[in-house]
PDB file of N, CA and C in Angstrom:
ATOM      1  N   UNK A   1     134.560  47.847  -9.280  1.00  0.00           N
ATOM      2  CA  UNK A   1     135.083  47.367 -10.542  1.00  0.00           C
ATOM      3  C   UNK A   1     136.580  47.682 -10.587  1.00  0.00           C
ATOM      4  N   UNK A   2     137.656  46.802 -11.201  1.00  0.00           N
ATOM      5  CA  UNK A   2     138.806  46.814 -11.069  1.00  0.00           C
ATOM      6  C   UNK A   2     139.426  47.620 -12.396  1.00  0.00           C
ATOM      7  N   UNK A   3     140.023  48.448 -12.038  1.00  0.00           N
ATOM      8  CA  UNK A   3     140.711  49.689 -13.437  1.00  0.00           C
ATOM      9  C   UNK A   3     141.943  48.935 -13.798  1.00  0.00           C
ATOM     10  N   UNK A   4     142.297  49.080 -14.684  1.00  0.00           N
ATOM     11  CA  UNK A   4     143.504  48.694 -15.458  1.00  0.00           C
ATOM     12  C   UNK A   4     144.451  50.320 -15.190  1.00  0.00           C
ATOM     13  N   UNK A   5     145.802  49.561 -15.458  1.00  0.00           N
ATOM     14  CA  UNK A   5     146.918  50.768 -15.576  1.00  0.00           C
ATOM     15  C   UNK A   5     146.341  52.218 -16.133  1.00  0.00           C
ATOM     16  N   UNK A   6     145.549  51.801 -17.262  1.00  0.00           N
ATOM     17  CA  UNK A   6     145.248  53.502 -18.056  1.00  0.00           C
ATOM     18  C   UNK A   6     144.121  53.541 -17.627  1.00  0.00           C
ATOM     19  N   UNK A   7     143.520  53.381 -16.825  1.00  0.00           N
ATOM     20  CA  UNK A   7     142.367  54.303 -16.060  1.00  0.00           C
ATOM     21  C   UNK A   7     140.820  53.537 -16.396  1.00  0.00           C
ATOM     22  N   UNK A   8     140.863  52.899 -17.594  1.00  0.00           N
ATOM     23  CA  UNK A   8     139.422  52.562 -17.896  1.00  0.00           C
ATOM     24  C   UNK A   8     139.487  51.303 -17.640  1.00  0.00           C
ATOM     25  N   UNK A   9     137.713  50.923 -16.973  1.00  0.00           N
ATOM     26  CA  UNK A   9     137.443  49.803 -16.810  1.00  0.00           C
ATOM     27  C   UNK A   9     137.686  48.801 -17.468  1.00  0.00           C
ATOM     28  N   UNK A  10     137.766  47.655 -16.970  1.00  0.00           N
ATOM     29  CA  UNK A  10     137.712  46.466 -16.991  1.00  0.00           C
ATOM     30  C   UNK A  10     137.013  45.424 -18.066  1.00  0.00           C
ATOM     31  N   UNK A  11     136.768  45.575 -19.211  1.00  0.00           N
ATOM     32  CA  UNK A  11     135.422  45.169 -19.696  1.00  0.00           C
ATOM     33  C   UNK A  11     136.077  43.972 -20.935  1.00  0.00           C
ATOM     34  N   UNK A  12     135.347  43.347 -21.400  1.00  0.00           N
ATOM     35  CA  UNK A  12     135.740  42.503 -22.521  1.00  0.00           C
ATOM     36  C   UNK A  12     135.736  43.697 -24.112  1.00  0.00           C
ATOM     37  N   UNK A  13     135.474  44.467 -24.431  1.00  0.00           N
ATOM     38  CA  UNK A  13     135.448  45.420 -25.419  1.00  0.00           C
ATOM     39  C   UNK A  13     134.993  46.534 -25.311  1.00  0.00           C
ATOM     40  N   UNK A  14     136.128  47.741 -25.431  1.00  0.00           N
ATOM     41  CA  UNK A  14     135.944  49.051 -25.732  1.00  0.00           C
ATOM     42  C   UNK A  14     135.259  49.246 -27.324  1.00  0.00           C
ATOM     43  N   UNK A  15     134.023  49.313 -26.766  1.00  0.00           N
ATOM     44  CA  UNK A  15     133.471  49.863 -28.235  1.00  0.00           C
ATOM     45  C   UNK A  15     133.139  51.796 -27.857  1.00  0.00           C
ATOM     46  N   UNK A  16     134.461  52.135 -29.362  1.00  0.00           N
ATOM     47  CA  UNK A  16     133.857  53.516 -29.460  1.00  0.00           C
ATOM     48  C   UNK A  16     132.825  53.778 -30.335  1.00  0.00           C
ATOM     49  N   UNK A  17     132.619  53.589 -31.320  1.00  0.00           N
ATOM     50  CA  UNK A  17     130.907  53.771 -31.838  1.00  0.00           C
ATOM     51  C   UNK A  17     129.812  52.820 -32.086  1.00  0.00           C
ATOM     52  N   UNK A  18     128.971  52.707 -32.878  1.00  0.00           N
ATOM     53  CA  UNK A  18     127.880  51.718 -33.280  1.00  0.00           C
ATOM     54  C   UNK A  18     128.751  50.956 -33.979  1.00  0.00           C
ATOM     55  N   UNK A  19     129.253  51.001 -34.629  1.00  0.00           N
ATOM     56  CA  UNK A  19     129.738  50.109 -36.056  1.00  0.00           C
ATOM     57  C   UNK A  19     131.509  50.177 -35.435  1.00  0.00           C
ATOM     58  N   UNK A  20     131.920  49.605 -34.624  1.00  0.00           N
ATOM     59  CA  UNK A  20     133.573  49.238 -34.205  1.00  0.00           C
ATOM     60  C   UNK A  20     134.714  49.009 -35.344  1.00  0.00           C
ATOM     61  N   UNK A  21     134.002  48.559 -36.531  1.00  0.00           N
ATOM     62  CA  UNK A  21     134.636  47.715 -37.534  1.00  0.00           C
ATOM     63  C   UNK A  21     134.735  48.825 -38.640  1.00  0.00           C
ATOM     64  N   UNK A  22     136.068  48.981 -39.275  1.00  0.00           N
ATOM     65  CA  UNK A  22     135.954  49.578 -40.276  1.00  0.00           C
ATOM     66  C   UNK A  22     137.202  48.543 -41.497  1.00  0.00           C
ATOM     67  N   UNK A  23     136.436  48.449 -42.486  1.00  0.00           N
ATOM     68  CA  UNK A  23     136.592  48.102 -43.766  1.00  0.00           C
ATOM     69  C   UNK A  23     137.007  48.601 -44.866  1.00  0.00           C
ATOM     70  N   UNK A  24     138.176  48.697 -45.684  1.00  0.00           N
ATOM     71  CA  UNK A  24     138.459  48.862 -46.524  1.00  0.00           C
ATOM     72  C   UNK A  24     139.293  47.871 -47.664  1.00  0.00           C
ATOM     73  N   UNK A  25     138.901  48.561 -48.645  1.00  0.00           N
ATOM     74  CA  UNK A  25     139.309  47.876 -49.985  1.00  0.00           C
ATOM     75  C   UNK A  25     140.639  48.489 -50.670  1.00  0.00           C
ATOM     76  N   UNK A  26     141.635  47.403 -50.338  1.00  0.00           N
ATOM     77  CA  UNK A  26     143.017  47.627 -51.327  1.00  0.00           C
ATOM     78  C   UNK A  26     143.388  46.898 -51.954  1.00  0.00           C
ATOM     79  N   UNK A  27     142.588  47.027 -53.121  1.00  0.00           N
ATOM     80  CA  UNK A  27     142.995  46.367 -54.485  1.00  0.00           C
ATOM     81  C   UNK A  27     142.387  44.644 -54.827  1.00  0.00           C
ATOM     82  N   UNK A  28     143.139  43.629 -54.850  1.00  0.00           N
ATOM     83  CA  UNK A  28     142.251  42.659 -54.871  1.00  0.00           C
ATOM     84  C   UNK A  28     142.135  42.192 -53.310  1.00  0.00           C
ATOM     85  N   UNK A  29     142.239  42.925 -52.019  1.00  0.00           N
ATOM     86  CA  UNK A  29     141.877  42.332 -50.526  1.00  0.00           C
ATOM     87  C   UNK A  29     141.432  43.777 -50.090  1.00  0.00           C
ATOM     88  N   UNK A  30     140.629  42.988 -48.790  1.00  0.00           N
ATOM     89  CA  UNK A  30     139.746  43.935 -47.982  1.00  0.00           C
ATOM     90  C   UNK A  30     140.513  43.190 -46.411  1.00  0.00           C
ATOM     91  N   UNK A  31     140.174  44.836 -46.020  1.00  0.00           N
ATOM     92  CA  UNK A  31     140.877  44.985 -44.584  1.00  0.00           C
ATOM     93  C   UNK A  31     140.268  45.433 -43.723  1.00  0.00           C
ATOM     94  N   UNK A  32     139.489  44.404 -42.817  1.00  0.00           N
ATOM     95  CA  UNK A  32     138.739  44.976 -41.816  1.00  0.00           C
ATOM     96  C   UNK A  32     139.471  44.827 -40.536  1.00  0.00           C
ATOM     97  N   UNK A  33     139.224  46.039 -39.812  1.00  0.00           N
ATOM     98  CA  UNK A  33     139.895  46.966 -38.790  1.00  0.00           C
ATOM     99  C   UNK A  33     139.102  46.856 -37.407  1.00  0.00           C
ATOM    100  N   UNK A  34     139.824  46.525 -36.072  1.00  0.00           N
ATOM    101  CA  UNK A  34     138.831  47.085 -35.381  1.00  0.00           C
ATOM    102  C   UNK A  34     139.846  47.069 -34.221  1.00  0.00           C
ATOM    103  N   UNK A  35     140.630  48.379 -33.209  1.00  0.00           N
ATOM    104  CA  UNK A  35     141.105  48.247 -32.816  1.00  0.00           C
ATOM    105  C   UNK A  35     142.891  48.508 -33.393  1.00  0.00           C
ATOM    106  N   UNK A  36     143.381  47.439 -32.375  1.00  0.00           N
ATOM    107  CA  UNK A  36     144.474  46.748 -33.431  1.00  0.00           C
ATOM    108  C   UNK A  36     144.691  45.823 -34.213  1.00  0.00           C
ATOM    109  N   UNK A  37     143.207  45.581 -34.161  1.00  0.00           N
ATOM    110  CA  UNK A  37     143.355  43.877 -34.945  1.00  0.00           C
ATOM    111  C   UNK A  37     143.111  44.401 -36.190  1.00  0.00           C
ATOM    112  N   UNK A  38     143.622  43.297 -37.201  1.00  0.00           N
ATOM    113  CA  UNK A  38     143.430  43.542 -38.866  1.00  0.00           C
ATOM    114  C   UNK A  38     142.974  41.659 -39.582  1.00  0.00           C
ATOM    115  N   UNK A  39     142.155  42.125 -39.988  1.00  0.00           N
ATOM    116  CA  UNK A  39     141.812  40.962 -41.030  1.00  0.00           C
ATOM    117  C   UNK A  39     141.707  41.168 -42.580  1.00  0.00           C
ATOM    118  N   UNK A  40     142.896  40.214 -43.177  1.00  0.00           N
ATOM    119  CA  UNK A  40     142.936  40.389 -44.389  1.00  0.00           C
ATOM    120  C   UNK A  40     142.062  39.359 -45.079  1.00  0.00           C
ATOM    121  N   UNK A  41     141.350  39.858 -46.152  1.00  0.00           N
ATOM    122  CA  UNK A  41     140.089  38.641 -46.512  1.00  0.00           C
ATOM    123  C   UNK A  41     140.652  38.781 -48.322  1.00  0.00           C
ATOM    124  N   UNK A  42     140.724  38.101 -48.965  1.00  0.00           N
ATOM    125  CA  UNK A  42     140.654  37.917 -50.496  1.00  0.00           C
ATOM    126  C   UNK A  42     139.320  38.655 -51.031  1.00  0.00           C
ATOM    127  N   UNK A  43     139.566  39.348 -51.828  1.00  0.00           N
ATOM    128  CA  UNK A  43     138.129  40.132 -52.304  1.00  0.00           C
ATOM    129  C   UNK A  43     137.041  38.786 -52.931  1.00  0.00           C
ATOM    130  N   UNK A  44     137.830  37.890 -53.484  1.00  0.00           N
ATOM    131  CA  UNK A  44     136.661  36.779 -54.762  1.00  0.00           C
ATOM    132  C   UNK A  44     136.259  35.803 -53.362  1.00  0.00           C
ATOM    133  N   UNK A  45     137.293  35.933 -52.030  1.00  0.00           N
ATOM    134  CA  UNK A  45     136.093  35.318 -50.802  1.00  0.00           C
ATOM    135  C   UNK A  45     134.942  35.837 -50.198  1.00  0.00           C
ATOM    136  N   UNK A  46     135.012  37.001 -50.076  1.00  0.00           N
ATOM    137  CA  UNK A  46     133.973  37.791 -49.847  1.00  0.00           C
ATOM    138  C   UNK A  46     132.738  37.718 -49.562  1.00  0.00           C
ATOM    139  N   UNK A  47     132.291  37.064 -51.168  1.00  0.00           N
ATOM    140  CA  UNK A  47     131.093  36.838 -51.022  1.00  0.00           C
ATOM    141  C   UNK A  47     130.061  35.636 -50.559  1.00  0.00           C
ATOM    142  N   UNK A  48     131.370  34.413 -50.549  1.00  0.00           N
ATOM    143  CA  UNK A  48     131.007  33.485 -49.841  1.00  0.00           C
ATOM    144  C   UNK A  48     131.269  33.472 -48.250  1.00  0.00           C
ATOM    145  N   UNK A  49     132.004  34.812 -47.482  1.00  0.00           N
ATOM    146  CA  UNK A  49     131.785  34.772 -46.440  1.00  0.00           C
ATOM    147  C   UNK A  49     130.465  35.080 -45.983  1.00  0.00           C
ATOM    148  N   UNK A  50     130.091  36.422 -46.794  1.00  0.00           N
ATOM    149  CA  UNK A  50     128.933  37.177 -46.263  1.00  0.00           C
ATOM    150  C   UNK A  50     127.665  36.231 -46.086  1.00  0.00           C
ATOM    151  N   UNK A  51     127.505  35.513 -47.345  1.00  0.00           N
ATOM    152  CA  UNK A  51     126.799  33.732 -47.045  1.00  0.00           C
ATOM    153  C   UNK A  51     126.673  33.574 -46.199  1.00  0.00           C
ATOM    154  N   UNK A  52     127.966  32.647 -45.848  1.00  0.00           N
ATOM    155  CA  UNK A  52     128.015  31.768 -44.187  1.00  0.00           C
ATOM    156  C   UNK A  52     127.597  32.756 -43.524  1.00  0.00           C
ATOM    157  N   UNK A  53     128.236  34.043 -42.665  1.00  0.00           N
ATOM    158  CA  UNK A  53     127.529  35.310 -41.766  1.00  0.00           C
ATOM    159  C   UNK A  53     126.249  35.301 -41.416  1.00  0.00           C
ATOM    160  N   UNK A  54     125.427  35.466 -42.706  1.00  0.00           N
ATOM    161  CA  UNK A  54     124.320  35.526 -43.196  1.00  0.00           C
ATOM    162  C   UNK A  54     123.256  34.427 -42.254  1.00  0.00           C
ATOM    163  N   UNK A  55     123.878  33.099 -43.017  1.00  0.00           N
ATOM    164  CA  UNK A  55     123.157  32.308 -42.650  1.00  0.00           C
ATOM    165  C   UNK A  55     123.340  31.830 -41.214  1.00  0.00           C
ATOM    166  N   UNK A  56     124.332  32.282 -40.599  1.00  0.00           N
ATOM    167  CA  UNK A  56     124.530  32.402 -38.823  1.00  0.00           C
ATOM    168  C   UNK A  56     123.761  32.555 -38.471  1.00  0.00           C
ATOM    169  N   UNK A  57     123.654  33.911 -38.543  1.00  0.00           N
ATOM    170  CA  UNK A  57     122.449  34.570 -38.568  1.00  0.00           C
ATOM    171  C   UNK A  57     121.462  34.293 -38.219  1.00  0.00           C
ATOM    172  N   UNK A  58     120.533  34.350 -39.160  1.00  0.00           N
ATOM    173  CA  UNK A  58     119.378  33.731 -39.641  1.00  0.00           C
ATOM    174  C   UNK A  58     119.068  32.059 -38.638  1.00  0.00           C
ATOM    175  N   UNK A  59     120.316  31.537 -38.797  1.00  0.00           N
ATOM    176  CA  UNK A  59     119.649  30.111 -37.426  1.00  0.00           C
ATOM    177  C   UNK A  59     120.046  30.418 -36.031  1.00  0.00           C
ATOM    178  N   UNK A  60     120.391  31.772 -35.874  1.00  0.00           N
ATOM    179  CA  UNK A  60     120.836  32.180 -34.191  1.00  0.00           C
ATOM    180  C   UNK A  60     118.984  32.722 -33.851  1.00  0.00           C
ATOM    181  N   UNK A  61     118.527  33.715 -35.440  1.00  0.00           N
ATOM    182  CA  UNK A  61     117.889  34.357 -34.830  1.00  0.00           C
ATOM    183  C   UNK A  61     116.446  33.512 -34.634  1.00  0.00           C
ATOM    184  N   UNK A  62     116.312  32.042 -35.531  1.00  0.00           N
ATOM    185  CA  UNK A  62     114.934  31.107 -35.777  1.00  0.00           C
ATOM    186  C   UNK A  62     115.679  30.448 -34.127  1.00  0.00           C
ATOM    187  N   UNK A  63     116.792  30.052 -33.924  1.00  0.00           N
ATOM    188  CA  UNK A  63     116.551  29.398 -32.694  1.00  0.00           C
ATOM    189  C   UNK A  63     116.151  30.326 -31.071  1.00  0.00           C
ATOM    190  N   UNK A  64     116.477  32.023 -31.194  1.00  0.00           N
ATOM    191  CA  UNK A  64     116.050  32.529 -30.345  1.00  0.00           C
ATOM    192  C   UNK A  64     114.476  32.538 -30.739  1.00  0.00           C
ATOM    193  N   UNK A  65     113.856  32.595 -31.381  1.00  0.00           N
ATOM    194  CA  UNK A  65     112.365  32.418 -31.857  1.00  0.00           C
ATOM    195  C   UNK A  65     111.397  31.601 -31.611  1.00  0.00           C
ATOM    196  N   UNK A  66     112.182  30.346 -31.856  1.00  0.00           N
ATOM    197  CA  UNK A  66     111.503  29.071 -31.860  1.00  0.00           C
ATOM    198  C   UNK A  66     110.805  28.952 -30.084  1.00  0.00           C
ATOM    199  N   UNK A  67     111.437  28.747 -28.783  1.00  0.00           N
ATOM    200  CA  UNK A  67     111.105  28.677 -27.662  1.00  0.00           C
ATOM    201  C   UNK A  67     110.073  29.032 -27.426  1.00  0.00           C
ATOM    202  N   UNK A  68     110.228  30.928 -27.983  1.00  0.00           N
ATOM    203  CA  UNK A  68     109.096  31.680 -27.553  1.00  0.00           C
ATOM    204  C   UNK A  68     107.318  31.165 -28.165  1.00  0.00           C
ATOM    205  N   UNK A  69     107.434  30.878 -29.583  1.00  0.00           N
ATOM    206  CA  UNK A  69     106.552  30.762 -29.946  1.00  0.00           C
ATOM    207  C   UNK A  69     106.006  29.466 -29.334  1.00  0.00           C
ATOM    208  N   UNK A  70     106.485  28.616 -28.935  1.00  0.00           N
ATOM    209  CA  UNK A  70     106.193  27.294 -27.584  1.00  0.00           C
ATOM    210  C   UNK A  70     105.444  27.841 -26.613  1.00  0.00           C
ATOM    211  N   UNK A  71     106.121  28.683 -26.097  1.00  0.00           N
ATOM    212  CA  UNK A  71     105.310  29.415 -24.575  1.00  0.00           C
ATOM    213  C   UNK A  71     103.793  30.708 -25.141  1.00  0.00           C
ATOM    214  N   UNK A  72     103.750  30.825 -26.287  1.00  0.00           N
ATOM    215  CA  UNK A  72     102.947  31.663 -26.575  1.00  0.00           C
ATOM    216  C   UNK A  72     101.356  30.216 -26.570  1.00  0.00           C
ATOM    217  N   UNK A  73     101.850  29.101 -26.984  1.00  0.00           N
ATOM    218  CA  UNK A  73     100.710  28.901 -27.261  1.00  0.00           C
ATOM    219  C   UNK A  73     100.075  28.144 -25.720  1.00  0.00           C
ATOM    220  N   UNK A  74      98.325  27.937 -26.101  1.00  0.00           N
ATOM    221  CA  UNK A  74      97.875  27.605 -24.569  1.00  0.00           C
ATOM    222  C   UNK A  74      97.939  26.187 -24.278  1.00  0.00           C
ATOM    223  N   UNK A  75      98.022  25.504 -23.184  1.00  0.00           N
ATOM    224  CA  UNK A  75      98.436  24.037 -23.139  1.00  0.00           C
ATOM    225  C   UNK A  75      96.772  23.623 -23.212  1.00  0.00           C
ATOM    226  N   UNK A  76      96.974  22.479 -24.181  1.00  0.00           N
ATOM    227  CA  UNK A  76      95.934  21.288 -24.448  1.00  0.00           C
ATOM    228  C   UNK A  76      96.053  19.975 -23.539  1.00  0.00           C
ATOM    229  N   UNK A  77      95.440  19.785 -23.184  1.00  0.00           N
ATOM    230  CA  UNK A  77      95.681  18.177 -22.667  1.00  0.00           C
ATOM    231  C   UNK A  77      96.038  16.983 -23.897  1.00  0.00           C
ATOM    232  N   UNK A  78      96.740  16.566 -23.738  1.00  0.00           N
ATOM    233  CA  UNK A  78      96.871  15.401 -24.608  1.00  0.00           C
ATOM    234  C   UNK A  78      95.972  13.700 -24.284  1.00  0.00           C
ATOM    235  N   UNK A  79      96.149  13.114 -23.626  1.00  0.00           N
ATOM    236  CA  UNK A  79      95.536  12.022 -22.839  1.00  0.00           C
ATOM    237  C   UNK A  79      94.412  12.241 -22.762  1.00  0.00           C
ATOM    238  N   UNK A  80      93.551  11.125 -22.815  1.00  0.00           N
ATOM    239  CA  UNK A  80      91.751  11.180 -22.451  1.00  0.00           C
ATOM    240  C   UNK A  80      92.084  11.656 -20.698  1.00  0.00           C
ATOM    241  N   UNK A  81      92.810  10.918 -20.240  1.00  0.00           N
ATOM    242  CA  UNK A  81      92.421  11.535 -18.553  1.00  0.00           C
ATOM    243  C   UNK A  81      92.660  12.895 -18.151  1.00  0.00           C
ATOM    244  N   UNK A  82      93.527  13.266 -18.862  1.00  0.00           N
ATOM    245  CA  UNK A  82      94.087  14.888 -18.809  1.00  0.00           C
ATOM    246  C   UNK A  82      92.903  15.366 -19.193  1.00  0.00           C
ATOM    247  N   UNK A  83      91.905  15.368 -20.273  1.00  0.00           N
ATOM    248  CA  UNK A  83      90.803  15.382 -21.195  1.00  0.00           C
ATOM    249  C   UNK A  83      90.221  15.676 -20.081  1.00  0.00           C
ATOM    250  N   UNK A  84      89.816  14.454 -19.256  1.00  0.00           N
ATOM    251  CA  UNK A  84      88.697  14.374 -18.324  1.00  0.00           C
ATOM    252  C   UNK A  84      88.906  14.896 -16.661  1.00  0.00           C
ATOM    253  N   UNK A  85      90.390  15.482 -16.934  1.00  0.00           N
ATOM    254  CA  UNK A  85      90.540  16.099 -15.162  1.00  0.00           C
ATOM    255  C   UNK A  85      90.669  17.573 -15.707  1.00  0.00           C
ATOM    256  N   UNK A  86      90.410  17.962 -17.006  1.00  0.00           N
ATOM    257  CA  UNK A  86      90.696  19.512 -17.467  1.00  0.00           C
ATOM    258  C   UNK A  86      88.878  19.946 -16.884  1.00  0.00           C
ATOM    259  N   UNK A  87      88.050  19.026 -18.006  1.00  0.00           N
ATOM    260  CA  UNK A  87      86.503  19.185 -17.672  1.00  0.00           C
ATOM    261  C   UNK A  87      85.849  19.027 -16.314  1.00  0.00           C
ATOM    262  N   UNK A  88      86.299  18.453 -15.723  1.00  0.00           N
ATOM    263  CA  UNK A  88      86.275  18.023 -14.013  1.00  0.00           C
ATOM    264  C   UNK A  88      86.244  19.562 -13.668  1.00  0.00           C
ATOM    265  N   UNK A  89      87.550  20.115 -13.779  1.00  0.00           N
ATOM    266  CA  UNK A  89      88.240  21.691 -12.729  1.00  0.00           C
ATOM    267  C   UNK A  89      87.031  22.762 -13.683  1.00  0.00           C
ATOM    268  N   UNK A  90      87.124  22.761 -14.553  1.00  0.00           N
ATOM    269  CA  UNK A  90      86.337  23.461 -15.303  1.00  0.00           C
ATOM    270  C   UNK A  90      84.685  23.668 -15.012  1.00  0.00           C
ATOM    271  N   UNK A  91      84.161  22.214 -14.364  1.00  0.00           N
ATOM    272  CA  UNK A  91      82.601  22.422 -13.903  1.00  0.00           C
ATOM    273  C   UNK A  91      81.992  21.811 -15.572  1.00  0.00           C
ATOM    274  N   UNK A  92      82.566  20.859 -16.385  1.00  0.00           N
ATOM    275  CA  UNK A  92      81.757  20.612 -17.334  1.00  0.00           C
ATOM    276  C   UNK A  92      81.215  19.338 -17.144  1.00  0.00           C
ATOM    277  N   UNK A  93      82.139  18.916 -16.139  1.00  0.00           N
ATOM    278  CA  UNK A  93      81.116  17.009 -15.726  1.00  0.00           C
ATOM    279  C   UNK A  93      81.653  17.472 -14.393  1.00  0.00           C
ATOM    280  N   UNK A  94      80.420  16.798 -13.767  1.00  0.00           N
ATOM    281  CA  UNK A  94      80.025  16.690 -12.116  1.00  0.00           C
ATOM    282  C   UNK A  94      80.835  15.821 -11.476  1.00  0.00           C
TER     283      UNK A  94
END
C-alpha cells in the first residue's frame, strides 16, 4: 500500500470515530464539521433536509431488500410443460 508524505495510508477517508461529523448550532445556521470541510445549512432548512436524507434512505435500504426476498422464494414452474417436466424428474408421472 502506497503512504503519503505524513506517514498514513492511502485511503479515501480518515475516519477518527463512529460519528466523523460534528454539528453545531450558531444562531439561525448549523455547522456541520468533518475534517476541514464545513457546511453551512439555514436552520428553517433543516428540516426539509432531514426529509430528503431520510427518504434516501429508506429507498437505498427497500432496494438492497427487494433482490433478496426474490432469491428467498422457491422457483415454481410457470408453463404447463415446465408443469409437466417438474412431475416427470420428481417420479409423479411415468
Amino acid at each position: 500500500m502506497n503512504k503519503r508524505e505524513n506517514g498514513l495510508p492511502r485511503i479515501t477517508v480518515n475516519r477518527e470515530a463512529e460519528y466523523p461529523y460534528v454539528i453545531e448550532k450558531r444562531g439561525p445556521l448549523f455547522l456541520i464539521k468533518q475534517h476541514e470541510n464545513t457546511v453551512v445549512i439555514p436552520a428553517e432548512d433543516l428540516p426539509s433536509i432531514i426529509e430528503k436524507f431520510t427518504a434516501l434512505l429508506e429507498h437505498r435500504k427497500g432496494k438492497e431488500a427487494a433482490p433478496q426476498r426474490h432469491h428467498d422464494q422457491p422457483y415454481e414452474p410457470q408453463s404447463t410443460r415446465q408443469q409437466k417436466d417438474k412431475k416427470q424428474r420428481s417420479g409423479e408421472i411415468d
